[in-house]
C-alpha atoms as a PDB file:
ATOM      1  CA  UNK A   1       0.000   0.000   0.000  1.00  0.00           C
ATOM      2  CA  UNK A   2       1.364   3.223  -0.896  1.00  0.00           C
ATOM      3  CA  UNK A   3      -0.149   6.515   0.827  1.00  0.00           C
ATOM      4  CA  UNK A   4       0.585  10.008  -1.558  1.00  0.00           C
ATOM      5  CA  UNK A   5       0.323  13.035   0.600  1.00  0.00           C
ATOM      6  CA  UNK A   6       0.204  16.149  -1.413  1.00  0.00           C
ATOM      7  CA  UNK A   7       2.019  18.435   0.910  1.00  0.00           C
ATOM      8  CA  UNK A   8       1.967  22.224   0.383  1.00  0.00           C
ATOM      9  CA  UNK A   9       0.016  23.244   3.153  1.00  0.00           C
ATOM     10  CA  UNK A  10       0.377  26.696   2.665  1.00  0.00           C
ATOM     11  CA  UNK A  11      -1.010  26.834  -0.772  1.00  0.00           C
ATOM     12  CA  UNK A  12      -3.824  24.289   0.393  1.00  0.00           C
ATOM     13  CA  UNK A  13      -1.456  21.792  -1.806  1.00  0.00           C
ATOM     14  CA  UNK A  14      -1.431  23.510  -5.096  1.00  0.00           C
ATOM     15  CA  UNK A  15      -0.293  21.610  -7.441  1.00  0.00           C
ATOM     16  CA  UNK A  16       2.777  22.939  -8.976  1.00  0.00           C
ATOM     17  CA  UNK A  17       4.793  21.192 -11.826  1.00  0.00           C
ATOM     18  CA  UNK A  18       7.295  19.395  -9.524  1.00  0.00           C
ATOM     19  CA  UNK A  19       4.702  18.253  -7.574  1.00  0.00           C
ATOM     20  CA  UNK A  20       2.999  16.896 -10.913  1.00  0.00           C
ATOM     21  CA  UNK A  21       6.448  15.548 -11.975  1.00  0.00           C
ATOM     22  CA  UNK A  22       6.806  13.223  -8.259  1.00  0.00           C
ATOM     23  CA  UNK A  23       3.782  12.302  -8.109  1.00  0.00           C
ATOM     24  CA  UNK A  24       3.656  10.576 -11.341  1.00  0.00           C
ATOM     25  CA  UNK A  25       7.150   9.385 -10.720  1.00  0.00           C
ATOM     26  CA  UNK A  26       5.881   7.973  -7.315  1.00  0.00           C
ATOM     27  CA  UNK A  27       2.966   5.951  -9.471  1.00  0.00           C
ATOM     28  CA  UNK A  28       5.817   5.251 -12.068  1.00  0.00           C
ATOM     29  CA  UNK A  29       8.165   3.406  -9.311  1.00  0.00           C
ATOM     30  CA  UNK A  30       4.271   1.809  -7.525  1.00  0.00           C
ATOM     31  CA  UNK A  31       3.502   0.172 -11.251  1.00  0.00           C
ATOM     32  CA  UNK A  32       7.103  -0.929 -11.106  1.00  0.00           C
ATOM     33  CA  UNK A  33       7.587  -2.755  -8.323  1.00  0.00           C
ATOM     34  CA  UNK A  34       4.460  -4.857  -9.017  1.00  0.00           C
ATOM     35  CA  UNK A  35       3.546  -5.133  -5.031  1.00  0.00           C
ATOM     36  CA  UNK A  36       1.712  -1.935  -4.185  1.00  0.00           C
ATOM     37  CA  UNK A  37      -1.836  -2.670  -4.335  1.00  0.00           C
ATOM     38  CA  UNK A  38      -3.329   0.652  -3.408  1.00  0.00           C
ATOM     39  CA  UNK A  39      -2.725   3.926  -3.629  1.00  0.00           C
ATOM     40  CA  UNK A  40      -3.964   6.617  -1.073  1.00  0.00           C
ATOM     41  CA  UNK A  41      -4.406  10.306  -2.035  1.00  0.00           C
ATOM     42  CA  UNK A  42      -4.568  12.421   0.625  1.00  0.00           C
ATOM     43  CA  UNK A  43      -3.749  16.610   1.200  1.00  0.00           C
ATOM     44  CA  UNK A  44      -1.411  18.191   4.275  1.00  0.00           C
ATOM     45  CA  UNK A  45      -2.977  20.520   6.773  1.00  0.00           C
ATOM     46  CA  UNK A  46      -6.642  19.859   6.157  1.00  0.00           C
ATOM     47  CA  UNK A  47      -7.049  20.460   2.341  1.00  0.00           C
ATOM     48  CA  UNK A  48      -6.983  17.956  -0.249  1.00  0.00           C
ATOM     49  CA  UNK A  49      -5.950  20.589  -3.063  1.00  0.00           C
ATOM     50  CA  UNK A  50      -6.539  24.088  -4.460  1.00  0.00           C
ATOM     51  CA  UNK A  51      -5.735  23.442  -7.891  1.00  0.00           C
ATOM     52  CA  UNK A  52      -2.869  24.149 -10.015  1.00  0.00           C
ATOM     53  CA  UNK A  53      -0.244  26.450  -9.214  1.00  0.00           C
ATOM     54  CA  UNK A  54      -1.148  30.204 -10.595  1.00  0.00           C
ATOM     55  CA  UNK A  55       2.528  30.940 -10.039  1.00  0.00           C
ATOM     56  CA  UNK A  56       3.724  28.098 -12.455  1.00  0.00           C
ATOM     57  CA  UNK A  57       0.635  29.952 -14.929  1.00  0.00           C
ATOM     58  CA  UNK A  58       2.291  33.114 -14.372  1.00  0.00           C
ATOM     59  CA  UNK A  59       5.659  32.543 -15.071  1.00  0.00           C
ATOM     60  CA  UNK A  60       4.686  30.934 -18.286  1.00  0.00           C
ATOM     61  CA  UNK A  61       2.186  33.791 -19.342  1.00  0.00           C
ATOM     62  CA  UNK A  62       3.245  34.958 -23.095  1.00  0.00           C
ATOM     63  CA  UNK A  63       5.262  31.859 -23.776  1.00  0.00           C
ATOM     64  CA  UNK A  64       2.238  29.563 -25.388  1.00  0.00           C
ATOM     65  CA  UNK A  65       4.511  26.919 -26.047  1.00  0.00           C
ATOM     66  CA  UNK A  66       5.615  26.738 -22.225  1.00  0.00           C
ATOM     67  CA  UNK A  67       1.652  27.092 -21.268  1.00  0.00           C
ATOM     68  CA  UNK A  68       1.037  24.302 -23.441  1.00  0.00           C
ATOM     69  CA  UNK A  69       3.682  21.933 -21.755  1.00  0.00           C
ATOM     70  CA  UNK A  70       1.782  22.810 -18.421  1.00  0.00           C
ATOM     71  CA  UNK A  71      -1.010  21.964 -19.332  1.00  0.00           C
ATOM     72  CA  UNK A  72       0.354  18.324 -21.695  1.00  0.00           C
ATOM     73  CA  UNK A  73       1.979  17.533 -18.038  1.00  0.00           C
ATOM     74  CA  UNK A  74      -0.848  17.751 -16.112  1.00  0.00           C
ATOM     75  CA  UNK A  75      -3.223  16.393 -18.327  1.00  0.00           C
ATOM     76  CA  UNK A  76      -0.738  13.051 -18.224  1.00  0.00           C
ATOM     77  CA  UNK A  77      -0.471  13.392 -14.623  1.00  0.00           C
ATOM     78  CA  UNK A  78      -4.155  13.177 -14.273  1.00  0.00           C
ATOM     79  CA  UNK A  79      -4.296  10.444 -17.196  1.00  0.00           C
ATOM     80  CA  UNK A  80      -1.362   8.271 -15.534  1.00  0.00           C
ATOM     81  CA  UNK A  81      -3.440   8.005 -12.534  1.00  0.00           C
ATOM     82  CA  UNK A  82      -6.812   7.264 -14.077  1.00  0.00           C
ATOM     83  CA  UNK A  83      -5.472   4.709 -16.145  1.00  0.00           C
ATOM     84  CA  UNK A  84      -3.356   2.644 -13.708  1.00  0.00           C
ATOM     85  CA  UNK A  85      -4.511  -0.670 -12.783  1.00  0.00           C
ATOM     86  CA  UNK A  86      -3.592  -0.029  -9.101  1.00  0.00           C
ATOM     87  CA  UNK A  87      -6.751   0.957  -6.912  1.00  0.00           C
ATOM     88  CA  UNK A  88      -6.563   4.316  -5.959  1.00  0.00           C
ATOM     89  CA  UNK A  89      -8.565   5.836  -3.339  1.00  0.00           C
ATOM     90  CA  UNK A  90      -9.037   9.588  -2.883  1.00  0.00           C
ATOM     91  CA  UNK A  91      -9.743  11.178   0.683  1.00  0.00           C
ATOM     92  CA  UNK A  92     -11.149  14.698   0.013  1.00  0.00           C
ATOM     93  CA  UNK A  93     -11.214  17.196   3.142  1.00  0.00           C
ATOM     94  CA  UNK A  94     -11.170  21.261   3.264  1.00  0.00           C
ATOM     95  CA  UNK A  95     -10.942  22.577  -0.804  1.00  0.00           C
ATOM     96  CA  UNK A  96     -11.072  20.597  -3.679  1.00  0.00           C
ATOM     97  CA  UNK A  97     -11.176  22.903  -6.795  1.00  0.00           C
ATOM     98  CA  UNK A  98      -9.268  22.789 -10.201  1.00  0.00           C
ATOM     99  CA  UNK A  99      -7.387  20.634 -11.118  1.00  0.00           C
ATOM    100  CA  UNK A 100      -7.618  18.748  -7.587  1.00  0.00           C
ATOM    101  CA  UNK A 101     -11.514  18.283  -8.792  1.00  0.00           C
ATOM    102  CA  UNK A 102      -9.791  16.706 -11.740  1.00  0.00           C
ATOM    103  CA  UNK A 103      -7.955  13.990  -9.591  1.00  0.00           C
ATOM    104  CA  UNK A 104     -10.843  13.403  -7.278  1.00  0.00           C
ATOM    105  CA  UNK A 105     -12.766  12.313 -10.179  1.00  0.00           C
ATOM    106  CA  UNK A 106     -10.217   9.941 -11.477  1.00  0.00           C
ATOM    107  CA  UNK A 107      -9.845   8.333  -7.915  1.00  0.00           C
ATOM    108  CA  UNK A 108     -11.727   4.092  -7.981  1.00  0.00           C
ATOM    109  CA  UNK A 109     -12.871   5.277  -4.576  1.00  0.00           C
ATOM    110  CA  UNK A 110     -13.392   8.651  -3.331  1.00  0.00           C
ATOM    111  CA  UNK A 111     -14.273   9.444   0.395  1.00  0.00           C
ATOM    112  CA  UNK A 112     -14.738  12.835   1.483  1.00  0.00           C
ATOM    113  CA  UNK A 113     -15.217  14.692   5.152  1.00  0.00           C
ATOM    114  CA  UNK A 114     -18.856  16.561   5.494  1.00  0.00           C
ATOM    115  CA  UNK A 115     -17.589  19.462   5.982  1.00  0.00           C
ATOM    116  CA  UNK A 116     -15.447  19.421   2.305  1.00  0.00           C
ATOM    117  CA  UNK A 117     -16.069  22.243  -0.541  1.00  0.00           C
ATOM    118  CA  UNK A 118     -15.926  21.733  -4.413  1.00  0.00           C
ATOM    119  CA  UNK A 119     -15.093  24.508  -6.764  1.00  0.00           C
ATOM    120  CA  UNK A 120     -14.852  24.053 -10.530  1.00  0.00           C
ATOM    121  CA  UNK A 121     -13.227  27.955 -10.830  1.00  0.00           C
ATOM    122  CA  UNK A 122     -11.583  28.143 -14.587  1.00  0.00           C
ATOM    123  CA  UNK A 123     -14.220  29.867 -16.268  1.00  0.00           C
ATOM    124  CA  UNK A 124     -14.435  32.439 -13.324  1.00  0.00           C
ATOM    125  CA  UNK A 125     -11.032  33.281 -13.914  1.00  0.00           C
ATOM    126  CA  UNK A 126     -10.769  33.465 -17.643  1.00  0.00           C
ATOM    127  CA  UNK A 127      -9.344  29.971 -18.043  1.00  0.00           C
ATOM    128  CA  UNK A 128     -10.659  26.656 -19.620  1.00  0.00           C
ATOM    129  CA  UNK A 129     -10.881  23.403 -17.388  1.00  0.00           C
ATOM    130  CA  UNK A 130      -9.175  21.579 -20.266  1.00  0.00           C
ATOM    131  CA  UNK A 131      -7.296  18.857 -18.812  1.00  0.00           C
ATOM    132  CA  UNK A 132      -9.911  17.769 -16.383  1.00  0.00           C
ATOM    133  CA  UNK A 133     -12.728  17.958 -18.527  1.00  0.00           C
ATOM    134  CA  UNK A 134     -13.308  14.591 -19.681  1.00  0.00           C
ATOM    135  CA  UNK A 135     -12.356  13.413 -16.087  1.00  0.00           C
ATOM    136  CA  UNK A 136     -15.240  15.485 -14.985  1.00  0.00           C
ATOM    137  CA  UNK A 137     -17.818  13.988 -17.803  1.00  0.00           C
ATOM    138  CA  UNK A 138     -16.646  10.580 -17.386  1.00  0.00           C
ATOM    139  CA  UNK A 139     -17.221  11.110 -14.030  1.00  0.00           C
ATOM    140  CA  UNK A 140     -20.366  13.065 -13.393  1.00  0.00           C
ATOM    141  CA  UNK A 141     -21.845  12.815 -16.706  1.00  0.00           C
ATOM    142  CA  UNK A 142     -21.956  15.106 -19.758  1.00  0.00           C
ATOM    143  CA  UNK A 143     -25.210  17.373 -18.579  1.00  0.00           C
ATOM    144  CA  UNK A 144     -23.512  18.122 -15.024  1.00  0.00           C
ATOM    145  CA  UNK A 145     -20.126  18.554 -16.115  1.00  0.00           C
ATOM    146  CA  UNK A 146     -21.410  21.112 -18.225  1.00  0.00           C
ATOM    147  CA  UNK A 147     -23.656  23.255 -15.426  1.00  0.00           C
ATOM    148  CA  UNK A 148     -20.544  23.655 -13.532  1.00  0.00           C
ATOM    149  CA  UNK A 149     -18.030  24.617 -16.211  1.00  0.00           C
ATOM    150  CA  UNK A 150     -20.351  27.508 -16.648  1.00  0.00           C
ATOM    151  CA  UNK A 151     -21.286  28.359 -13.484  1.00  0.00           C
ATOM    152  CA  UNK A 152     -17.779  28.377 -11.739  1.00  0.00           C
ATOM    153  CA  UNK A 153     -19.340  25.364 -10.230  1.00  0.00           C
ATOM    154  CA  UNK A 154     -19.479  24.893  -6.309  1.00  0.00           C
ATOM    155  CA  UNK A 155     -20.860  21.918  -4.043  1.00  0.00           C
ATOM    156  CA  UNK A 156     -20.638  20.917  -0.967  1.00  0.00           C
ATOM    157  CA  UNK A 157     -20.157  17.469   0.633  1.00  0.00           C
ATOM    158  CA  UNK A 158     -24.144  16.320  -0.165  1.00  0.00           C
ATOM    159  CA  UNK A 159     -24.093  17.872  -3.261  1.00  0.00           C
ATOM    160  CA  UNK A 160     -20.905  15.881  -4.441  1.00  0.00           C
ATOM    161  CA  UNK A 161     -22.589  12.606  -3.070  1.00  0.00           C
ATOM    162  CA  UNK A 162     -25.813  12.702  -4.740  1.00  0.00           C
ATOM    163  CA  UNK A 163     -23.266  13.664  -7.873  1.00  0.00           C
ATOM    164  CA  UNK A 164     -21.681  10.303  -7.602  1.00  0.00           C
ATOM    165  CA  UNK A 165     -18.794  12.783  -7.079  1.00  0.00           C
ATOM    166  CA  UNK A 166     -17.897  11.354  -3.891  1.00  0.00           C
ATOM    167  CA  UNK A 167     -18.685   7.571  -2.809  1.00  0.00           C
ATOM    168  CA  UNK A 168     -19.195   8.071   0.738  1.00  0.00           C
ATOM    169  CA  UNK A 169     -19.474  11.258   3.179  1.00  0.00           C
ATOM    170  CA  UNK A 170     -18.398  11.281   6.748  1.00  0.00           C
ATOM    171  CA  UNK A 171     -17.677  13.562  10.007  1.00  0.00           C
ATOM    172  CA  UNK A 172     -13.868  14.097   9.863  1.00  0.00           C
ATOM    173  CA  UNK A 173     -13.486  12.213  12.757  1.00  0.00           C
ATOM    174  CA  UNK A 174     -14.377   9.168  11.269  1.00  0.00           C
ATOM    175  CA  UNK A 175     -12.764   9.619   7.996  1.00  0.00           C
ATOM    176  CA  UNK A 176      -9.402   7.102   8.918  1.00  0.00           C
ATOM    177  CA  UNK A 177     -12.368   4.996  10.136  1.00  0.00           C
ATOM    178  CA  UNK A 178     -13.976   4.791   6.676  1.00  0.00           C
ATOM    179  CA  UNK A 179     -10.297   4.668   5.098  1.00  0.00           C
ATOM    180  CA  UNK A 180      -9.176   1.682   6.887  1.00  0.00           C
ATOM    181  CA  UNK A 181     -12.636  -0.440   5.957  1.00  0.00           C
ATOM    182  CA  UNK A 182     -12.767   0.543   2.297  1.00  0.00           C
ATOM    183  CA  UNK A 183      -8.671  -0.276   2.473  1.00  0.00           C
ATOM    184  CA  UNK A 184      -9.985  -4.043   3.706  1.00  0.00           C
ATOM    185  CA  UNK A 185     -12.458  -4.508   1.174  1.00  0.00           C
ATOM    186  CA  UNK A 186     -10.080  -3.524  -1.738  1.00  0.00           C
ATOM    187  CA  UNK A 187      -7.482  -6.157  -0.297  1.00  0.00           C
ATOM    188  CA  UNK A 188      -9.993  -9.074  -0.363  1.00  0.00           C
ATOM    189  CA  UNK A 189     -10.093  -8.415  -4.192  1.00  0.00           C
ATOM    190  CA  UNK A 190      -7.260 -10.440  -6.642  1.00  0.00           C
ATOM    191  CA  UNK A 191      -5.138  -7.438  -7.967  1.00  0.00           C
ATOM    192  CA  UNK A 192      -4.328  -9.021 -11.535  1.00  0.00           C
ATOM    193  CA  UNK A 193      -8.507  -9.135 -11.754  1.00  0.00           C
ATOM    194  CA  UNK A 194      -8.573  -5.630 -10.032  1.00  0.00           C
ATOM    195  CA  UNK A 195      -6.608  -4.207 -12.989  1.00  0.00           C
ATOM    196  CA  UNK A 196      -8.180  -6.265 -15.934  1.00  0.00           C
ATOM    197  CA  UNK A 197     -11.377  -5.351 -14.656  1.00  0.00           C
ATOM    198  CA  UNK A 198     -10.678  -1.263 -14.499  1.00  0.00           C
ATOM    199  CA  UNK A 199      -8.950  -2.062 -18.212  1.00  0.00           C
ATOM    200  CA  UNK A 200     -12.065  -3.192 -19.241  1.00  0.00           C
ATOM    201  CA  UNK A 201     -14.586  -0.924 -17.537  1.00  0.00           C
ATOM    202  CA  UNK A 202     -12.458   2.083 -19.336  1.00  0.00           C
ATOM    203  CA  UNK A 203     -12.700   0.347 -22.555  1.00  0.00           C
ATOM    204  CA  UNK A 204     -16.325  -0.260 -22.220  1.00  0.00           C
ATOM    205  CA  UNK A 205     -16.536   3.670 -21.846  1.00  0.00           C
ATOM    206  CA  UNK A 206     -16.298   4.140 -25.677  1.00  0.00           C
ATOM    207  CA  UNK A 207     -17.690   0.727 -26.670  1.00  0.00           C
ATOM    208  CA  UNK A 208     -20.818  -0.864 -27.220  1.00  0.00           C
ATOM    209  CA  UNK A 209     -20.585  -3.487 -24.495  1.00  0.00           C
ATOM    210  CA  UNK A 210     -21.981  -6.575 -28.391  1.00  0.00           C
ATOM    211  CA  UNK A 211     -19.000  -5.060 -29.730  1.00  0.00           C
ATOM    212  CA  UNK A 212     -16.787  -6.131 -26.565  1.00  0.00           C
ATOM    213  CA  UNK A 213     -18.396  -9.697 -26.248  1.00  0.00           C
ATOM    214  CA  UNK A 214     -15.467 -11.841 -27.572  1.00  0.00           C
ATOM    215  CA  UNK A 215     -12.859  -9.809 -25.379  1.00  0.00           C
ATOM    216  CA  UNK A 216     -14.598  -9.675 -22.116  1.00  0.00           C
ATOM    217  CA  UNK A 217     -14.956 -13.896 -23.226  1.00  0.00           C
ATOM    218  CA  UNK A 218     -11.297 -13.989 -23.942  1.00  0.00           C
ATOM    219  CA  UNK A 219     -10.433 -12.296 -21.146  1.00  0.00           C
ATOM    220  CA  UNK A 220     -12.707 -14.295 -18.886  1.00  0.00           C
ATOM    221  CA  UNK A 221     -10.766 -17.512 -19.647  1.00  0.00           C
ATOM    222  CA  UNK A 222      -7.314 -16.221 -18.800  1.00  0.00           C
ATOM    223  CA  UNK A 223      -8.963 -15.066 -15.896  1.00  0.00           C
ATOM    224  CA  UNK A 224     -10.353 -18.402 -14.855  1.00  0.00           C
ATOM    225  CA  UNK A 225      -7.345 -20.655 -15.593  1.00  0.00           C
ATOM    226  CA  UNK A 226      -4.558 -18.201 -14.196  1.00  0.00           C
ATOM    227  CA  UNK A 227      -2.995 -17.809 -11.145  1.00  0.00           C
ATOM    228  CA  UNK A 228      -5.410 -16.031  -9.003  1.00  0.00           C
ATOM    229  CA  UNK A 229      -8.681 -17.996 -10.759  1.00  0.00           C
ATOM    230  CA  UNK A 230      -7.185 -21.540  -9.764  1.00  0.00           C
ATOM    231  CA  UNK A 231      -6.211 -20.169  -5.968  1.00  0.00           C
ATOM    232  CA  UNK A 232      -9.378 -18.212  -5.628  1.00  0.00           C
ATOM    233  CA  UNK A 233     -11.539 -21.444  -6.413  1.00  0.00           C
ATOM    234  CA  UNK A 234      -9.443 -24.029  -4.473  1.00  0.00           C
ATOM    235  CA  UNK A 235     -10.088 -20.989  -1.038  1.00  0.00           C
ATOM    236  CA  UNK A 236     -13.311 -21.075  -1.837  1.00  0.00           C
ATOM    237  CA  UNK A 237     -13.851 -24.704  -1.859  1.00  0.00           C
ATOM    238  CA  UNK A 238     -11.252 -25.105   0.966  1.00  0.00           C
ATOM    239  CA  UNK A 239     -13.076 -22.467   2.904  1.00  0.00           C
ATOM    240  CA  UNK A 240     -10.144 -20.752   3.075  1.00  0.00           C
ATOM    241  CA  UNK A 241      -8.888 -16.945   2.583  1.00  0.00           C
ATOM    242  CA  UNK A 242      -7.408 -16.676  -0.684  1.00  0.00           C
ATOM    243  CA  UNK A 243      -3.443 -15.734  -0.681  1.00  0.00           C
ATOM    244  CA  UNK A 244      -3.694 -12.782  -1.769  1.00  0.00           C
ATOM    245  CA  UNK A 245      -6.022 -11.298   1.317  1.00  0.00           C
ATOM    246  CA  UNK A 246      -3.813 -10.228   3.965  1.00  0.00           C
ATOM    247  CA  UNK A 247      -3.700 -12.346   7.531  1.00  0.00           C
ATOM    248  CA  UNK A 248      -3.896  -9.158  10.032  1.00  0.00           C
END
């Protein structure tokens, strides 16, 4: 398990390019070492994030060719993380706006305190949401994506639930709580059929699920007669935990 805190607490965790840059890098080195089976996303000081770095926009106003490597590197970033086959889980307190609305939305499981605050700002400032955008329509849908990129969208901690923004919504306090359950149920899961199944599901995004038929067969099969098939049938018949769910 691998726990990501973004920590610049005194720009409620802005994301600025070198955080981008280890960030991904962390990921890189997770997907690498083929053990970590979850990744946590969490914020310093009681803020997920604020967004992207207006300084790093700054010092690249008038160069568009600088602006546009900004925004190619964060649009990866946000990518990289969407399409790993790690779960990743995404505790939201204090502001979420920008682009850190972008990586909420591309988090398997987001959790949020009740006291959290969404902002979708871009529009308000003269800016397009253009990395995050098909995060957000993926996430919420193309008719609600859309009401907030014009209206400098803001919602609170119900709001984002009924959304399907957020999966679950607790007091602070019981946040870690919520964490460490949703933490167990993701371990009881096989991780090679974790990350064929979010391979699939992204697939099936753009696909009409006839058209996938032979695949989602195909794929089936390998499932069934590999590794974690054959052990997950022989725990189940030996009434058993399978190897892969963790003794403590």
């Amino acid at each position: 398990m691998l726990h990501l805190t973004l920590n610049r607490p005194d720009s409620r965790n802005a994301l600025s390019i070198a955080m981008v840059a280890e960030l991904r890098a962390a990921l890189a080195a997770a997907e690498a070492a083929g053990d970590v089976r979850v990744i946590v996303l969490r914020g310093a000081g009681g803020h997920f994030c604020s967004g992207g770095d207006l300084k790093d926009m700054a010092a690249g106003a008038g160069d568009a060719a600088a602006l546009r490597r900004l925004s190619a590197a964060f649009g990866e970033f946000c990518g990289a993380f969407a399409d790993t086959g790690i779960a990743t889980v995404a505790v939201l307190e204090g502001t979420v706006m920008g682009g850190g609305f972008g990586l909420a939305c591309v988090a398997d499981v987001a959790l949020a305190a009740d006291t959290v605050s969404f902002r979708l700002p871009e529009t308000s400032l003269g800016v397009v949401p253009a990395q995050i955008a098909p995060f957000l329509v993926q996430r919420l849908g193309y008719s609600q994506a859309r009401r907030l990129a014009v209206s400098g969208g803001r919602l609170d901690g119900r709001q984002a639930l009924s959304l399907g923004l957020v999966h679950e919504l607790h007091a602070a306090a019981d946040l870690d709580a919520a964490l460490a359950r949703v933490l167990g149920e993701i371990l009881q899961c096989a991780p090679r059929a974790v990350a064929a199944t979010k391979r699939l599901m992204a697939k099936a995004l753009h696909r009409e699920a006839s058209e996938m038929v032979p695949e989602a067969a195909e794929l089936f099969a390998e499932a069934v007669l590999g590794e974690e098939g054959l052990e997950g049938v022989n725990a189940f018949v030996q009434k058993r935990r399978p190897r892969w769910v963790p003794t403590t």
